[in-house]
Each structure stands twice: as C-alpha cells, then as structure tokens.
Protein backbone atom coordinates (compact mmCIF):
# COMPACT_ATOMS: atom_id res chain seq x y z
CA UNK A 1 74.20 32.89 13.70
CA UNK A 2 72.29 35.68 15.65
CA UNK A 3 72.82 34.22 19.64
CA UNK A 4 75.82 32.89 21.02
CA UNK A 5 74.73 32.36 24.73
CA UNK A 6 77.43 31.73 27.06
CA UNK A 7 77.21 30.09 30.84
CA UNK A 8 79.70 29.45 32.88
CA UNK A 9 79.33 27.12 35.44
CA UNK A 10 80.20 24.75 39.06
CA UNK A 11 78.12 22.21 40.29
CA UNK A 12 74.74 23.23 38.84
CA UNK A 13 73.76 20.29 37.48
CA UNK A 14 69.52 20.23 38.93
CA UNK A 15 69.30 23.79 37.47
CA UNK A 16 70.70 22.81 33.49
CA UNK A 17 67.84 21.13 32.35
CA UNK A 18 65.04 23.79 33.30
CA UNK A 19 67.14 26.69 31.88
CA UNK A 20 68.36 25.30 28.34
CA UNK A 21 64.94 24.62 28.37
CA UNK A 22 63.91 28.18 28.65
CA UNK A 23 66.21 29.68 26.63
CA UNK A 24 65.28 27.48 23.59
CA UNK A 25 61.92 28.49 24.09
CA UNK A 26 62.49 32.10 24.62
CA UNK A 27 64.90 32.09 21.55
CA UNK A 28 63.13 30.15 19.22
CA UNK A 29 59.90 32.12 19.79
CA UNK A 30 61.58 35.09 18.59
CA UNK A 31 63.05 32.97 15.69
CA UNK A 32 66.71 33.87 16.42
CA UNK A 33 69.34 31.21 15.50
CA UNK A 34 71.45 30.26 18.63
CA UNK A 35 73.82 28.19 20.46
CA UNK A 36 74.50 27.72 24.21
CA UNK A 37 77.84 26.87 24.86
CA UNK A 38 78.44 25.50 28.83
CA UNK A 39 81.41 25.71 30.26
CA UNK A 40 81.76 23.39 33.40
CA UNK A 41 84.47 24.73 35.45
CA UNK A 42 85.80 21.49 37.39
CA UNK A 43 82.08 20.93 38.68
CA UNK A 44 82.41 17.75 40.73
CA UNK A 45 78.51 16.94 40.55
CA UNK A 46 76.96 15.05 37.04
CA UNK A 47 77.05 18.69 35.63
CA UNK A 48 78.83 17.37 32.54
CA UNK A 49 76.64 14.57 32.24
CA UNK A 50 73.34 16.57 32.08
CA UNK A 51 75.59 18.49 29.29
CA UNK A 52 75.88 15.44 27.38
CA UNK A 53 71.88 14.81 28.03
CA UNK A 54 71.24 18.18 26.80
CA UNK A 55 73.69 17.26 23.46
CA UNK A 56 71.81 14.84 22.70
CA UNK A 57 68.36 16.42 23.10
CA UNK A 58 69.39 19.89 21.28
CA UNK A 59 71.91 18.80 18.60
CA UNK A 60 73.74 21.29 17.01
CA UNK A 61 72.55 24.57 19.64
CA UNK A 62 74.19 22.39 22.04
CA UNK A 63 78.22 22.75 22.47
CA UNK A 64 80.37 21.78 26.31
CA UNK A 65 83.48 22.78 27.48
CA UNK A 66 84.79 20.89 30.60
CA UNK A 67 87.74 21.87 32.55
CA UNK A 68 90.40 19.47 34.29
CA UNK A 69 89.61 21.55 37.64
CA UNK A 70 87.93 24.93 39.00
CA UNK A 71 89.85 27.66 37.44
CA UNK A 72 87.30 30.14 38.17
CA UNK A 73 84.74 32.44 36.39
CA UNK A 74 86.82 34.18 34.23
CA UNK A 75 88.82 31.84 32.53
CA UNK A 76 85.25 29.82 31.72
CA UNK A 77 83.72 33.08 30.04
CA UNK A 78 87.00 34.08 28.31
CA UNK A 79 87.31 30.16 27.10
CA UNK A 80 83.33 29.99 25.84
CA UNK A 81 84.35 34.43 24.07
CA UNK A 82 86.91 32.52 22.08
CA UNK A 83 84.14 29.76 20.53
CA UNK A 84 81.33 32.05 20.54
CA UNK A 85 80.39 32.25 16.78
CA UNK A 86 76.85 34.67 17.14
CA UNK A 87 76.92 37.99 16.55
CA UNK A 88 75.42 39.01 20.05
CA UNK A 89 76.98 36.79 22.59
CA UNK A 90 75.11 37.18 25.82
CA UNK A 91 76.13 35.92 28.63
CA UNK A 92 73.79 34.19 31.90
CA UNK A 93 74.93 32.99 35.29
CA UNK A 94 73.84 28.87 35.63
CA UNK A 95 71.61 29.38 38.74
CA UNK A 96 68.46 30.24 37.54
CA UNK A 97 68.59 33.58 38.86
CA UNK A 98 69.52 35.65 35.92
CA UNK A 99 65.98 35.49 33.54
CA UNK A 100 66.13 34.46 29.51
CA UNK A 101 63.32 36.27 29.13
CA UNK A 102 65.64 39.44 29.00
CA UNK A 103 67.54 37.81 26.22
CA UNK A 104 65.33 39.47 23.05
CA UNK A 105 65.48 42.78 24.88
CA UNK A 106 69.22 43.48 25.06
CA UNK A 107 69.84 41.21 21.33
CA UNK A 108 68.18 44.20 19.83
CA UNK A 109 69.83 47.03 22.35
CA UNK A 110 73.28 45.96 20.52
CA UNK A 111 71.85 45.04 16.85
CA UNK A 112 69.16 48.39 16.98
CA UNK A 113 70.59 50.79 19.21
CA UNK A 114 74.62 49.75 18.29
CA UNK A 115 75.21 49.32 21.97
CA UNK A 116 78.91 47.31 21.83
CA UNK A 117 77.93 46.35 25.49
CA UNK A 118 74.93 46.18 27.84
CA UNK A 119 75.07 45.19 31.21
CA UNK A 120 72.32 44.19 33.46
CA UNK A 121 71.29 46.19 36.62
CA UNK A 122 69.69 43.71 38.89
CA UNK A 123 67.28 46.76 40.43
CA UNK A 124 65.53 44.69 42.99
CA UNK A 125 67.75 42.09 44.04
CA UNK A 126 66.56 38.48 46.00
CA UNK A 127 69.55 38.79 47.88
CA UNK A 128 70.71 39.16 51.77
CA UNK A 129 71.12 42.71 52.53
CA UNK A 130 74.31 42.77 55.13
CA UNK A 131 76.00 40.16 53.44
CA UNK A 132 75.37 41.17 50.04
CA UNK A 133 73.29 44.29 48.70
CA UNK A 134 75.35 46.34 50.89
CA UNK A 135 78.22 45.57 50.09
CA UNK A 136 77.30 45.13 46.23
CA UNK A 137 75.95 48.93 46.24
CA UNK A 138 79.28 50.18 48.23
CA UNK A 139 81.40 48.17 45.78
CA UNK A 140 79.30 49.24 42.97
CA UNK A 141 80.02 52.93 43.68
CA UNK A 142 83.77 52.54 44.25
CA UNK A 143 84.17 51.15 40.92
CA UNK A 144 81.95 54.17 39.18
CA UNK A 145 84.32 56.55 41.23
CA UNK A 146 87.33 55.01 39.87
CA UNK A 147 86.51 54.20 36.39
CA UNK A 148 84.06 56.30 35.54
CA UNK A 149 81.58 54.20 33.93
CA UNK A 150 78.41 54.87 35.05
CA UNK A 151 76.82 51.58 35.34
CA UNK A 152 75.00 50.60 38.69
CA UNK A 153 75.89 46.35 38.83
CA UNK A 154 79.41 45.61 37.17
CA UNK A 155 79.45 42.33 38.88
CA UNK A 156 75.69 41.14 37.45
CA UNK A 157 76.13 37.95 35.44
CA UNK A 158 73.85 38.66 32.67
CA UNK A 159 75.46 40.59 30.06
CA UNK A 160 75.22 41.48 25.97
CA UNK A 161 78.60 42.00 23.70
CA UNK A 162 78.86 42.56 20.10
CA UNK A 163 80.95 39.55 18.92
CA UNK A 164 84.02 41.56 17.94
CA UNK A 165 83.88 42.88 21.58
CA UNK A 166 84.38 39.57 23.34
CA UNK A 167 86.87 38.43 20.30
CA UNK A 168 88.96 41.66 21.33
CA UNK A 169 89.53 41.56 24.95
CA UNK A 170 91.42 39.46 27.27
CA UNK A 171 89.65 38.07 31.23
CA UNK A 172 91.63 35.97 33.75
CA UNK A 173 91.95 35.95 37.34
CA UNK A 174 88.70 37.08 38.69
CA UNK A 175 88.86 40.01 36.05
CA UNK A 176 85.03 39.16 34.68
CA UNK A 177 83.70 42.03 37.34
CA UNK A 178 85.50 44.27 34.81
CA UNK A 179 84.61 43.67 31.61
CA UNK A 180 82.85 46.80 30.83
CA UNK A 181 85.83 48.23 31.99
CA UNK A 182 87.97 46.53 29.90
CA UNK A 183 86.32 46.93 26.91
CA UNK A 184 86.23 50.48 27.65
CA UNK A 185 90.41 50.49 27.52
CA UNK A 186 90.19 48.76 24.42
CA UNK A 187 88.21 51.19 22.77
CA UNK A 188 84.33 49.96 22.91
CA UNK A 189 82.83 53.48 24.12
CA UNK A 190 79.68 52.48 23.87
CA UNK A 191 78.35 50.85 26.75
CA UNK A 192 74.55 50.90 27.94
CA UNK A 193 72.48 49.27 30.94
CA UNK A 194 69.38 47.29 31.52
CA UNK A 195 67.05 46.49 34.20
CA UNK A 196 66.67 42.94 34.33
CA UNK A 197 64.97 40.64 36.56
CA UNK A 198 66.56 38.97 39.67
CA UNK A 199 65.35 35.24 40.92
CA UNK A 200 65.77 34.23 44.23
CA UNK A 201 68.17 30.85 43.91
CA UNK A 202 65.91 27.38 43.34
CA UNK A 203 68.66 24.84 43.77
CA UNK A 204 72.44 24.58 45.84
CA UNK A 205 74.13 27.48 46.87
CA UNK A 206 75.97 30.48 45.99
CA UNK A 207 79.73 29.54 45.51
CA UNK A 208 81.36 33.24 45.94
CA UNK A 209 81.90 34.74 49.44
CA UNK A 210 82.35 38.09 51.05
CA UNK A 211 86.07 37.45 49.69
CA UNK A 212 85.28 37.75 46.89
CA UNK A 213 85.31 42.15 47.82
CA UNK A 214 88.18 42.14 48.91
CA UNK A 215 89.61 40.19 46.00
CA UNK A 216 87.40 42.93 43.74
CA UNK A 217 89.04 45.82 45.39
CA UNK A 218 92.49 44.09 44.60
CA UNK A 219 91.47 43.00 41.04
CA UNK A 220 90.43 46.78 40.15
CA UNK A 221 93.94 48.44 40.81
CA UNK A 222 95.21 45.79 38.28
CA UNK A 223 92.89 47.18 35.87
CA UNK A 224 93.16 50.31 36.68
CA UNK A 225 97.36 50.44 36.74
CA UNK A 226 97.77 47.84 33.83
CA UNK A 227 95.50 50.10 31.37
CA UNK A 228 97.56 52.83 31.99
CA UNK A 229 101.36 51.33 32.69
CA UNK A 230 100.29 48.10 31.70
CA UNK A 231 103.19 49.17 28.42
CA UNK A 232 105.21 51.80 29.46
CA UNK A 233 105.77 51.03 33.21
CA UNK A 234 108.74 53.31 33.19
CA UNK A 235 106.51 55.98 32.89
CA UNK A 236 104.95 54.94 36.76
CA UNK A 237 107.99 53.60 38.57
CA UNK A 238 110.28 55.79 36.63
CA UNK A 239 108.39 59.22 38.18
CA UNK A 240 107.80 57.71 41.38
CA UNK A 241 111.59 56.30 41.64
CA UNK A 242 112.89 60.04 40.48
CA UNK A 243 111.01 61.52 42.93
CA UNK A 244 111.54 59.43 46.33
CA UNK A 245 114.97 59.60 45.23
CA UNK A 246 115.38 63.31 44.78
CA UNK A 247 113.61 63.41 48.25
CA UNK A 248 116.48 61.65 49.76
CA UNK A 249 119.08 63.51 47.63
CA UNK A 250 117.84 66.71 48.88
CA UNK A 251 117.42 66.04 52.71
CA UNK A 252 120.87 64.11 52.57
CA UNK A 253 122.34 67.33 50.89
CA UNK A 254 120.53 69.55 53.49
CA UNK A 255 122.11 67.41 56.43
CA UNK A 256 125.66 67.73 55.01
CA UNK A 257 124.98 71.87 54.37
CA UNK A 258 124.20 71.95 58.13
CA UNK A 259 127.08 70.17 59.21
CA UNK A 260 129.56 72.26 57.19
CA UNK A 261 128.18 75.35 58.28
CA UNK A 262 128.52 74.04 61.97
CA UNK A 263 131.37 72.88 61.94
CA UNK A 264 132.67 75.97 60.06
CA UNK A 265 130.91 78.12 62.80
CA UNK A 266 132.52 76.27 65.79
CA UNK A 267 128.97 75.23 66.59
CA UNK A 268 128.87 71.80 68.59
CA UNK A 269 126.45 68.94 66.55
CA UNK A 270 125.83 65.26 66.93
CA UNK A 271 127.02 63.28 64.19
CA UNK A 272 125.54 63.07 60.90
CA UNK A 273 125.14 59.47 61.83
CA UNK A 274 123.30 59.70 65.16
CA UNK A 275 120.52 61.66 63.22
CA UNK A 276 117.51 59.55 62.11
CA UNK A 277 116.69 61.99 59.65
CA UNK A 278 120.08 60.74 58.02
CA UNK A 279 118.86 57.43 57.57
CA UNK A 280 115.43 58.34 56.40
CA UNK A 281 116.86 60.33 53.02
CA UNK A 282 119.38 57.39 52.52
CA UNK A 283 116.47 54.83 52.69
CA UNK A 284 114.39 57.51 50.04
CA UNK A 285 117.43 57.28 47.80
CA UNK A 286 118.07 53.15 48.15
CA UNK A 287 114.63 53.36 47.47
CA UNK A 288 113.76 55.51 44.97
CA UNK A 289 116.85 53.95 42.87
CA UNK A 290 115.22 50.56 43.23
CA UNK A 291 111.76 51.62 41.98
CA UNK A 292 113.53 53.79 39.05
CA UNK A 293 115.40 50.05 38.32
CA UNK A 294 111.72 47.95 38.44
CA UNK A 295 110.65 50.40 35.56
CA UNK A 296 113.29 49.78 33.76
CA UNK A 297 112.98 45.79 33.98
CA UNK A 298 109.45 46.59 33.24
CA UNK A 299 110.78 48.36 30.07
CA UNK A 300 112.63 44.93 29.00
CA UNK A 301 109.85 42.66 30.06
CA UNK A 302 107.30 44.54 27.88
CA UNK A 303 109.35 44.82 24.76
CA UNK A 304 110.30 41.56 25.16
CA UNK A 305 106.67 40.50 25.00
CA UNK A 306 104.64 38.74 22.40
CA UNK A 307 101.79 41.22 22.65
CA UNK A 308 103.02 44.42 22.82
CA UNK A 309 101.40 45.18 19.63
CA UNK A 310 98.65 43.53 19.69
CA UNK A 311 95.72 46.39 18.73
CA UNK A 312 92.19 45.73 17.55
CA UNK A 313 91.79 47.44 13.91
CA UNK A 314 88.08 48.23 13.35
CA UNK A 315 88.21 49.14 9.81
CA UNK A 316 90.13 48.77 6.50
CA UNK A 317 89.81 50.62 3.38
C-alpha cells in the first residue's frame, strides 16, 4: 500500500464527509493505493456514525478507531502509527484546515528525496494573531533554540513519515508537538519542511487553548531530559546530588575551621547554631544526598524496565 493517511479526531462530525471525500479524489487521481484510518477520540457528536457512513461508502480504504473517552491527540495518532500499513503515512488534522491537495507533494518528498520526515510550515496562517500566531512563532522559536531542529511549525497537524518512522517511536501525553523531535533521538536524521496551505475553519471550533503553551513548554523538558537521562538518570541526579552536597560539605567544614580558630584565638563568636549560613550548607547536604538517592532509584527503576533495550535495528546482513 503506498498511503496510510491518519486523522485524529473530536467532535468533527459536519467536516468527515467533505474531506474523505477529497482525499479519495486527490489520491486516486494520482493512482496511489490508500487507506484513511479515523481515530475518534471520545467525540460525543455522531462522529462515529458518519465513520460507519463513510465504511460503507469506501470499503476497504475505510478503517475507525473509537475510544471509550477523550484521551487526547497523541494517544489517537500513536494508536492509528501502530495500524498504519502504507509506506508513507501522512498525517491531517479533521477540520478542514490542513489541505489534501498537499498529500502527492510530500508522498514523493519521502519516496524521491528519502526524507524520513516532512513537516508542514503553515506560512500564512488563517489564524488570530494575539491569541495564536504570536504565540505559535514565539513557541516555534523556543523549541528550534532548544532542540535544534530547524523547522518553523512543530505543532502543524499535517505531517509525512516513512512507515518504519512511525512503527519506531513512542507519543503520549500531549507529546505529538514533538515528533520530529523524537524521531530525531531515535535516529531519523533526516527531516525536511513544506509549505502547505492553511484554511480558515468551516465548521465548530478549535478544541486546544492558550494552555495548551504552557503545557508545550512543560512537555518539551520531558523530551528534552528523558532523551538524554531518560536511561541513565544517575548520570543527572547523581552530578547534581554530588555537587549540592559538596557545596554543603564545604561551607559546613568552613564554619567549623572558623570556629576552631576562634575559639583557639580567644576570639568571642556566636554559635555555630545561631548562624544561618549553618543551616543553609546542612540543607545543601540533606539535599544533595536526597537527589544523589533519586538517581539511584532511577538506576533500579530503569533496569528493572521492560524496555530498556528496546533499539530500532535498520539493517541486517
């Protein structure tokens, strides 16, 4: 199969019809074999019915995936990765505003050009400006700051992976904003961008907030720290632990040296107890000994888990 196209969705039921309709056009006029494979996420409209309508009407390009509740967007993408059985599996946002039409384009960026990954850069977005290009374009930047991957939309819905891309990562939470990053981490260099087109929204309403930022901001130091520590977290709250505690070693050691040498000298002092400074190196050494102790029941936890060696192997000769 060449397409596996993959849409998440919640309570876009009006929209279904027009798009399926679109993409079967757009794909069959370039004489790709597909599949679109919906995954309702808890809608609580007739989305699942117009699914079942659309079954019906498109046989075997047709396949549904409803969950008991909203779980959120990534848990419906990484759910529809796992079934996804074309060798380009793109992925489109249910709302109309993410085009088919840039489907043929970025199916031959990754079958032509070997991209494992292209993302699309919504140039000219149909969006409100304080409450949304702003603080997509400030976000935006952060994450290209952090990460490095110089892509100008990580959070745009419409997306192209090689097959063996999507097979070899892992999304939950609200981790979708990252995929490019996580494929990065797992070894999939080669990641490319497109410009594609941005619709203003024909039916309902947008279902994310300005929480959703915050949430982002929160979402990428879990990315960030679990790619590096994610299996030796020793090696972060081990260092960090050795260090505050040294701190407080030091400046306890530097308190008692003073004493002595007052005491020695016949030189009146407060006690060692009346000084705050006291206090401060025994809370860096409770401290640091209680980080160095988290790295070491990260140590236990990790070995003890089931995919500690889990690798992707590209090749075998």
């Amino acid at each position: 199969m060449d397409i596996s196209v993959v849409i998440p969705l919640y309570n876009e039921a009006e929209s279904l019809p027009e798009l399926t309709e679109w993409i079967n056009s757009v794909i069959t006029s370039n004489n790709f074999s597909y599949e679109i494979i919906f995954v309702d996420d808890g809608s609580n409209d007739n989305s699942w019915q117009v699914i079942s309508e659309l079954k019906e009407k498109y046989k075997d390009n047709i396949k549904g995936i409803s969950f008991l509740r909203n779980y959120g967007k990534s848990p419906a993408l990484h759910t529809g990765f796992q079934v996804a059985q074309g060798d380009v599996v793109i992925t489109l946002d249910a709302d109309l505003q993410d085009s088919p039409d840039e489907i043929p384009a970025l199916y031959q960026m990754i079958k032509n050009e070997n991209f494992d990954l292209v993302s699309g850069w919504k140039k000219i977005r149909h969006d409100p400006v304080l409450s949304k290009n702003i603080p997509s374009k400030l976000f935006n930047f952060i994450v290209r700051i952090f990460t490095g991957i110089k892509l100008h939309d990580f959070n745009c819905g419409i997306k192209a992976y090689k097959n063996k891309v999507v097979k070899s990562i892992e999304i939950y939470g609200e981790m979708h904003r990252y995929i490019p990053v996580i494929a990065q981490q797992a070894g999939f260099l080669k990641i490319g961008e497109k410009i594609v087109e941005h619709r203003k929204r024909k039916f309902g309403y947008t279902k994310f907030g300005l929480n959703r930022y915050v949430n982002g901001y929160l979402d990428l130091l879990t990315v960030l720290f679990i790619s590096k520590f994610g299996k030796k977290p020793m090696h972060f709250f081990g260092v960090l632990g050795t260090i505050v505690f040294l701190v407080g070693f030091f400046s306890a050691l530097y308190i008692g040296i003073h004493k002595i040498i007052a005491v020695c000298n016949h030189i009146a002092l407060e006690r060692i107890t009346q000084s705050p400074f006291f206090y401060i190196a025994l809370m860096c050494m409770i401290l640091g000994s209680l980080l160095f102790l988290t790295g070491f029941l990260g140590e236990l936890i990790s070995r003890s888990s089931s995919d500690r060696n889990s690798y992707y192997i590209d090749k075998k000769i």
